[in-house]
C-alpha atoms as a PDB file:
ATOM      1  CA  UNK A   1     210.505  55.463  19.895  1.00  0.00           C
ATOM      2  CA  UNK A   2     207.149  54.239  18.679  1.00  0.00           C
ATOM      3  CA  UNK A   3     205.461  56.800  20.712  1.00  0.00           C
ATOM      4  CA  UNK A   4     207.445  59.300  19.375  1.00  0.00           C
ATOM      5  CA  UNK A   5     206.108  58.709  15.727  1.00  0.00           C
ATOM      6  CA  UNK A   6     202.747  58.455  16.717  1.00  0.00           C
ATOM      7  CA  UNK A   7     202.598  61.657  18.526  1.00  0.00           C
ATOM      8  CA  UNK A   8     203.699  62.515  15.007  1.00  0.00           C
ATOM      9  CA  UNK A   9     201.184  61.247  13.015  1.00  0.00           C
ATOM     10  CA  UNK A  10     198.663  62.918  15.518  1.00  0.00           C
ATOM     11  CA  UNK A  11     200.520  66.471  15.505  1.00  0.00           C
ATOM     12  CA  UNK A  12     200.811  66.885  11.604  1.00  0.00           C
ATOM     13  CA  UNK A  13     197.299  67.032  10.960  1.00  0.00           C
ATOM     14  CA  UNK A  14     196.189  68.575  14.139  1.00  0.00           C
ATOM     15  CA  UNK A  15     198.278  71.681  13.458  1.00  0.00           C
ATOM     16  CA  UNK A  16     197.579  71.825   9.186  1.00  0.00           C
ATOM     17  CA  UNK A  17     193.826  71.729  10.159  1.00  0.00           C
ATOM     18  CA  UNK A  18     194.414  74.368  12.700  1.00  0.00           C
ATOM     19  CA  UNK A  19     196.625  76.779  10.516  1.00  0.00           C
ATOM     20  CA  UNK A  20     193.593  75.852   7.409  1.00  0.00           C
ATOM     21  CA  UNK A  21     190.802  76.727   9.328  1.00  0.00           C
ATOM     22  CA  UNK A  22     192.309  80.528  10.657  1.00  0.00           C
ATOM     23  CA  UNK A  23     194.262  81.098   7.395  1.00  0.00           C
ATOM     24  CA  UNK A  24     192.206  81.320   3.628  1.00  0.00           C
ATOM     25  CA  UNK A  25     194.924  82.045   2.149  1.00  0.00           C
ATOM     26  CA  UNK A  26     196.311  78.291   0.266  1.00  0.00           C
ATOM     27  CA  UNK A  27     200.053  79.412  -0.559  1.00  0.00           C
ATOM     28  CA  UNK A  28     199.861  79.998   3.523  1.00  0.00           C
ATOM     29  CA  UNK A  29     199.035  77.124   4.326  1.00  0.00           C
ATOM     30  CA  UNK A  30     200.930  75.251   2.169  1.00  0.00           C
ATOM     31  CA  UNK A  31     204.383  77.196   3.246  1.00  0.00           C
ATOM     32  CA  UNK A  32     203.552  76.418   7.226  1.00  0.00           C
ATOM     33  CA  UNK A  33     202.693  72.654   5.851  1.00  0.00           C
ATOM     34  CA  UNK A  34     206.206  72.751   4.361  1.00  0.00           C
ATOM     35  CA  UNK A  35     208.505  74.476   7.269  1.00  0.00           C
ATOM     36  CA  UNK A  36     206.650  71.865   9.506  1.00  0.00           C
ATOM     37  CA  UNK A  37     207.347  68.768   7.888  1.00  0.00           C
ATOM     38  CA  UNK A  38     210.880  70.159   6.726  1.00  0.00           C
ATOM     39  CA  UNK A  39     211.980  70.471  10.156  1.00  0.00           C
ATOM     40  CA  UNK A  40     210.267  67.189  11.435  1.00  0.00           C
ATOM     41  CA  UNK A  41     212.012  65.552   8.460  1.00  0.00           C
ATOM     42  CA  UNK A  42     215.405  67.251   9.123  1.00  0.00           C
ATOM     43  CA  UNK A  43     214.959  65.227  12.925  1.00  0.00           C
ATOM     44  CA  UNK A  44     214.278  62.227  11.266  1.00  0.00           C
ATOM     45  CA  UNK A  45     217.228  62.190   8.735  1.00  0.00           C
ATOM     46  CA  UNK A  46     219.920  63.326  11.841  1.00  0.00           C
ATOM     47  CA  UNK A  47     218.042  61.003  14.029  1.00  0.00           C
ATOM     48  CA  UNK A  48     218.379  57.768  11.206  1.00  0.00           C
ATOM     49  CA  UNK A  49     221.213  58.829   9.182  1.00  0.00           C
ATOM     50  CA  UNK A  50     223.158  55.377   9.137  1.00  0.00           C
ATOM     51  CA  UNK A  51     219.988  53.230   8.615  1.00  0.00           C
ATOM     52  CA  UNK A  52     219.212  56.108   5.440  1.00  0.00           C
ATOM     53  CA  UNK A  53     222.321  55.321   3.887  1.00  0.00           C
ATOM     54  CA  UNK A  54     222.218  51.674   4.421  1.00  0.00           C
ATOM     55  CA  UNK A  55     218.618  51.381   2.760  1.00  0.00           C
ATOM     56  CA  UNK A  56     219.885  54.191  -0.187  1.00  0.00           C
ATOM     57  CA  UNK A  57     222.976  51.632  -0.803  1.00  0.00           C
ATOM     58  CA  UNK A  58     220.563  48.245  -1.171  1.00  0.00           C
ATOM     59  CA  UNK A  59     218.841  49.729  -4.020  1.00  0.00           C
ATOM     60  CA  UNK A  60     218.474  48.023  -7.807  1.00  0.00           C
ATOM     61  CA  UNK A  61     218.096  50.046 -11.216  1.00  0.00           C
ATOM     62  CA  UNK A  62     215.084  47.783 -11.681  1.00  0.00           C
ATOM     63  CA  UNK A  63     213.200  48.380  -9.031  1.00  0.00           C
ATOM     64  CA  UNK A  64     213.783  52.339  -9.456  1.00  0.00           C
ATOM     65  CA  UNK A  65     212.382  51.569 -12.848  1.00  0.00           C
ATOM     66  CA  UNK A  66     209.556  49.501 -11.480  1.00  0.00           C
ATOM     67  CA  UNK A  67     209.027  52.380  -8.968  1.00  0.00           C
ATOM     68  CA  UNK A  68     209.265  55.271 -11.540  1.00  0.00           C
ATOM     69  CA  UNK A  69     206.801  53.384 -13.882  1.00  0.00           C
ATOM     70  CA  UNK A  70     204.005  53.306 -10.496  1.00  0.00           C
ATOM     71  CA  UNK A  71     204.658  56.560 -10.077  1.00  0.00           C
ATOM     72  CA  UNK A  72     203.324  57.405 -13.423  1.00  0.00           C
ATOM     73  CA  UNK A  73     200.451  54.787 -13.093  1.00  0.00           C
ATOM     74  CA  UNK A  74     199.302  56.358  -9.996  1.00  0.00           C
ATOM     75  CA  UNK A  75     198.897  59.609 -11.473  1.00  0.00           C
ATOM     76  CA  UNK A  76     197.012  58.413 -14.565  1.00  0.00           C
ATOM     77  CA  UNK A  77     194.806  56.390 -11.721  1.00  0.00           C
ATOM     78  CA  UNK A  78     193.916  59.424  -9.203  1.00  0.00           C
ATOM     79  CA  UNK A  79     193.047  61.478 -11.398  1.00  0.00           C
ATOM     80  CA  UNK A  80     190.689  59.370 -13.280  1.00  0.00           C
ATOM     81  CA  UNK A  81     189.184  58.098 -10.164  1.00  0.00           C
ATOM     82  CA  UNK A  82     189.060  62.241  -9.253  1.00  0.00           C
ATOM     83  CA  UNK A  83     187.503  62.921 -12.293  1.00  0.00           C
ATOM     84  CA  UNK A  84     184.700  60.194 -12.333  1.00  0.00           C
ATOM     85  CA  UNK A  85     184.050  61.422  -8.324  1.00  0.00           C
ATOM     86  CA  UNK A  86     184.043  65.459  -9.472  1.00  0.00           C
ATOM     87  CA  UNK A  87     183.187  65.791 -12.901  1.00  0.00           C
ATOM     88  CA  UNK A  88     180.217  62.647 -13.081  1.00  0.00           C
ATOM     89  CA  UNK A  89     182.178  61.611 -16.170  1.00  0.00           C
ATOM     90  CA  UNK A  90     184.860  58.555 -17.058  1.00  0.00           C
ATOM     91  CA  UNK A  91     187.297  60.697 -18.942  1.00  0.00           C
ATOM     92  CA  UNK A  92     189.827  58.549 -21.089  1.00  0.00           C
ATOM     93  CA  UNK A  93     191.625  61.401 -23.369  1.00  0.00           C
ATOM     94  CA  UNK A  94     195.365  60.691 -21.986  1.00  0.00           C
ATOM     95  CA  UNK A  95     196.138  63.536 -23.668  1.00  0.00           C
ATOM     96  CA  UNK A  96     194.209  65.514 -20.844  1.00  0.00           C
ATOM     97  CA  UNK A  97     196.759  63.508 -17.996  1.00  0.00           C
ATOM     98  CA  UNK A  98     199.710  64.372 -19.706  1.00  0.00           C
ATOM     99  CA  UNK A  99     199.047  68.494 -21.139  1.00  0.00           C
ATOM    100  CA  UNK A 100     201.433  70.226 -19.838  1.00  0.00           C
ATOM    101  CA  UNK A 101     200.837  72.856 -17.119  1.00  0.00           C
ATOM    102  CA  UNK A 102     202.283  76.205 -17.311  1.00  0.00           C
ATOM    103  CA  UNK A 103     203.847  75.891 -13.928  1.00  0.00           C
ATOM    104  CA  UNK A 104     206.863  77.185 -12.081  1.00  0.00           C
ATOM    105  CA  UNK A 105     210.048  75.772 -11.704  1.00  0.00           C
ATOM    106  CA  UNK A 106     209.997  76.689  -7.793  1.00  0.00           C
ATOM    107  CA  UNK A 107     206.380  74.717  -7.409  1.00  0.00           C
ATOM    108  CA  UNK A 108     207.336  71.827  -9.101  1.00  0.00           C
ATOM    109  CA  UNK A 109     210.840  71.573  -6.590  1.00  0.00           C
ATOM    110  CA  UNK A 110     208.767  72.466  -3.953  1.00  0.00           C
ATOM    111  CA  UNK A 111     206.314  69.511  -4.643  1.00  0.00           C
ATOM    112  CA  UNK A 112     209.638  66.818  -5.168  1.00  0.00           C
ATOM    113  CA  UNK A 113     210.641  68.110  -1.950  1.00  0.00           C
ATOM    114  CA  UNK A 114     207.601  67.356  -0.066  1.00  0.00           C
ATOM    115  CA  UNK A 115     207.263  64.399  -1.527  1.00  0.00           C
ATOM    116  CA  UNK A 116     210.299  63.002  -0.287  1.00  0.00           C
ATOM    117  CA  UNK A 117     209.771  64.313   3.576  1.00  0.00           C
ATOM    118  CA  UNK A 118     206.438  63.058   3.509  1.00  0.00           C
ATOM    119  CA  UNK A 119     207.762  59.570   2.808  1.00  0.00           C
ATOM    120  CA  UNK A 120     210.592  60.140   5.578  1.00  0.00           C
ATOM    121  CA  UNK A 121     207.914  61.228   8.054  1.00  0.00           C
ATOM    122  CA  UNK A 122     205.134  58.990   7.116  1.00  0.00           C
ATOM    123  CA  UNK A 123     206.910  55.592   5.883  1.00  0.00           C
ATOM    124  CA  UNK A 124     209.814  55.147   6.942  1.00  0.00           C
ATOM    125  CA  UNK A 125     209.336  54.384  10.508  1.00  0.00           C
ATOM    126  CA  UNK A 126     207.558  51.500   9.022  1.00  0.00           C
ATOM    127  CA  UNK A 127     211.058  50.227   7.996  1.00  0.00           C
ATOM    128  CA  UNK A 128     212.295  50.600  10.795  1.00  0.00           C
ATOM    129  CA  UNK A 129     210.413  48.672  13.151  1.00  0.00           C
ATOM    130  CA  UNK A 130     208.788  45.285  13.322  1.00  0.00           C
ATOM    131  CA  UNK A 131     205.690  43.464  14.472  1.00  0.00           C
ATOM    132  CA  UNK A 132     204.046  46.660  15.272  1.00  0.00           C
ATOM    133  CA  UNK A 133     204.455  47.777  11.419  1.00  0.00           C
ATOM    134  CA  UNK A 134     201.086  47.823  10.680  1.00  0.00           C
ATOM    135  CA  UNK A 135     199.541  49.895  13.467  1.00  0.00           C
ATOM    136  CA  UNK A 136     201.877  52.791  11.897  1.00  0.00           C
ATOM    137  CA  UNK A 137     200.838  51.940   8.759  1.00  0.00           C
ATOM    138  CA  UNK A 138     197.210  52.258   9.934  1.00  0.00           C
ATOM    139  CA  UNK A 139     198.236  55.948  11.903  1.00  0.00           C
ATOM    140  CA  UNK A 140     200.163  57.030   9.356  1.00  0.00           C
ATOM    141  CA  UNK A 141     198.293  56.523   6.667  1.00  0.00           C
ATOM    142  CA  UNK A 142     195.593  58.209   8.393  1.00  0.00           C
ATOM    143  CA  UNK A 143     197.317  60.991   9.405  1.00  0.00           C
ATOM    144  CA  UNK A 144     199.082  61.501   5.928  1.00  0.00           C
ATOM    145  CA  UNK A 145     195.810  61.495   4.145  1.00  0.00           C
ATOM    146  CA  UNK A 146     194.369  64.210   6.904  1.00  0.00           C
ATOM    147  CA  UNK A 147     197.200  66.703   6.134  1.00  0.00           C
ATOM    148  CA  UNK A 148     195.962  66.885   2.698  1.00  0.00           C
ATOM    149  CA  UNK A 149     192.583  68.313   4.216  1.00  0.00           C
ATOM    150  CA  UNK A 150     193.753  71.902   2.994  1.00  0.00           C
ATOM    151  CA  UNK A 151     193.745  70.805  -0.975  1.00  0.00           C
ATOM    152  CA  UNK A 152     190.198  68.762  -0.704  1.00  0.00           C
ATOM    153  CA  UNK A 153     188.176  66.024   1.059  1.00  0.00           C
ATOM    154  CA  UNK A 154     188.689  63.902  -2.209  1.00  0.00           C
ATOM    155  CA  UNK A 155     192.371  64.408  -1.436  1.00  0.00           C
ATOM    156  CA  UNK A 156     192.218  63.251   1.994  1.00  0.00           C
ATOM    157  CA  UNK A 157     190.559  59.876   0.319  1.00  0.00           C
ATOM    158  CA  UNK A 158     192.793  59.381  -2.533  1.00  0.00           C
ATOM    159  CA  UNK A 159     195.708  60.135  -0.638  1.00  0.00           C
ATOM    160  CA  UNK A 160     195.131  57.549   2.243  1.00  0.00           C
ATOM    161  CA  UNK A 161     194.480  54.989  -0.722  1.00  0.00           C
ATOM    162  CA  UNK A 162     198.323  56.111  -2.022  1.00  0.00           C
ATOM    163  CA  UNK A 163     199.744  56.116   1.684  1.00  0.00           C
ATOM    164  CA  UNK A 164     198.455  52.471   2.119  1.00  0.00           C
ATOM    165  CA  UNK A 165     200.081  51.643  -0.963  1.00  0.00           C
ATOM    166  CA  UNK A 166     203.444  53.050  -0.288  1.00  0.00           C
ATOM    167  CA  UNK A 167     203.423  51.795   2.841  1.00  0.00           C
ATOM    168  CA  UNK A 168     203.063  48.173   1.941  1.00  0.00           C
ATOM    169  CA  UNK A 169     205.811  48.827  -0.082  1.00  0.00           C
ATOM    170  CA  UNK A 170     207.917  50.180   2.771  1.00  0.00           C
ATOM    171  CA  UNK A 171     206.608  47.246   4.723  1.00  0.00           C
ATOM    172  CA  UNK A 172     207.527  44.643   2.370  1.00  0.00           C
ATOM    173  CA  UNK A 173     210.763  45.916   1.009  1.00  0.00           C
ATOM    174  CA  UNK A 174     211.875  47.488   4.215  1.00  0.00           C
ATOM    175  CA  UNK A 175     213.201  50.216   2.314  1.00  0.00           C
ATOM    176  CA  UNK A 176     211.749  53.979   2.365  1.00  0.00           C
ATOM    177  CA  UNK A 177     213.664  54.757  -1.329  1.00  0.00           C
ATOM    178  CA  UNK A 178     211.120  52.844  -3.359  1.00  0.00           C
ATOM    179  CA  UNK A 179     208.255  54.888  -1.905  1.00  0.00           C
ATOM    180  CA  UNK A 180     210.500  58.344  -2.260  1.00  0.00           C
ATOM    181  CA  UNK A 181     211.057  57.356  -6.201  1.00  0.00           C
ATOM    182  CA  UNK A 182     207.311  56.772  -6.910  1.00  0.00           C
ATOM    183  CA  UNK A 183     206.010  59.393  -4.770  1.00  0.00           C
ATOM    184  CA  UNK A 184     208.615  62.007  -5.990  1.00  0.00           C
ATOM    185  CA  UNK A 185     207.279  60.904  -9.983  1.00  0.00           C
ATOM    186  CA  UNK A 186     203.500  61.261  -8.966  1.00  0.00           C
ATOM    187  CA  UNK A 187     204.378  64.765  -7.506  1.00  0.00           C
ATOM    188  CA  UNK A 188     206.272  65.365 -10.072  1.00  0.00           C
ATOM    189  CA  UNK A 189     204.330  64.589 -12.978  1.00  0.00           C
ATOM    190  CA  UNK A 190     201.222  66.387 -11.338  1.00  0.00           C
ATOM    191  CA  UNK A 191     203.446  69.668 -10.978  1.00  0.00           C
ATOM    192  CA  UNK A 192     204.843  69.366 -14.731  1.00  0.00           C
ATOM    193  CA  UNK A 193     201.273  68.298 -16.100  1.00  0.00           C
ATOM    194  CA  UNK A 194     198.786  69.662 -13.380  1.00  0.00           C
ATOM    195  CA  UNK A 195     196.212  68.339 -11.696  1.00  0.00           C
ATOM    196  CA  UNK A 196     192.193  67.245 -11.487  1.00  0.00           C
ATOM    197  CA  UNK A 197     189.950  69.071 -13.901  1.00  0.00           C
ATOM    198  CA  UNK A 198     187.897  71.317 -11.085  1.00  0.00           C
ATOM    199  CA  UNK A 199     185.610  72.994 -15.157  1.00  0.00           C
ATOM    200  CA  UNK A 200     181.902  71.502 -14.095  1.00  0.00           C
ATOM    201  CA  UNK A 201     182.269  72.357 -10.355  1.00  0.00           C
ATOM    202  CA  UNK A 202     183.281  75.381  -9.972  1.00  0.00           C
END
């Protein structure tokens, strides 16, 4: 079983950087990105359906409140850190994190959706299994910041930073929900409000 989700962790970014470097075209990529981890997360939920509902059941309105309110703060703290990287500046207009994107209904689904598969593919095998928790959080986090590749190499930083993150939390809590709620409201909130400010680079 452990093998099985490290052959995982190895596959998902082998085949994104694959499809990224014979494809240009982003909404592409992204689509093959999604059909892959949709039907490795499908697996997963048939696979783990009684331990899903169990961790789902042991869940407190705090802590989704706790987890909803980190979602937020790790928005407002990636793109800052993004920013400083990128743009050479410290920008602290919160204005700018919150200014609302003219985005589509479909994309901002689309980025709930992957959001929660990513945290069934990537964390919560961590609740699953124990003593050998953190060697998957050390392949998984790897491997979920490497399937970002296609967006940017920043990504691939930031987003191993966020995967260590929610997978302590998995670790700790031994539930996958609390890292589904706060990565759901980071994806969320970047698809309603939009994302780093690319101006001086480009």
């Amino acid at each position: 079983m452990i093998e099985y989700y490290v052959l995982i962790f190895f596959i998902i970014p082998t085949i994104e950087l694959f499809v990224n470097k014979f494809i240009r075209s982003r909404i592409v990529v992204l689509g093959s990105y999604f059909a892959f981890i949709t039907t490795i997360a499908t697996l997963i939920i048939i696979c783990n359906l009684y331990a899903l509902k169990s961790e789902f059941v042991n869940v407190k309105i705090l802590s989704v409140l706790l987890c909803v309110l980190l979602g937020i703060f790790l928005y407002v703290i990636d793109l800052a850190i993004k920013n400083i990287v990128l743009n050479d500046v410290l920008i602290l207009d919160f204005t700018y994190y919150f200014s609302f994107n003219r985005d589509t209904s479909f994309k901002i689904l689309l980025s709930v959706l992957i959001a929660i598969e990513e945290e069934l593919i990537f964390r919560f095998p961590l609740c699953l299994f124990e003593g050998i928790s953190f060697f998957l959080l050390f392949v998984g986090t790897l491997s979920f910041g490497l399937a970002h590749m296609f967006f940017s190499k920043y990504d691939v930083a930031s987003k191993m930073i966020i995967g260590i993150l929610l997978g302590i939390i998995s670790i700790v809590s031994h539930n996958v929900f609390h890292a589904i709620i706060i990565h759901a409201v980071y994806n969320l909130i970047v698809g309603i409000c939009g994302g780093i400010n690319l101006k001086n680079i480009i």
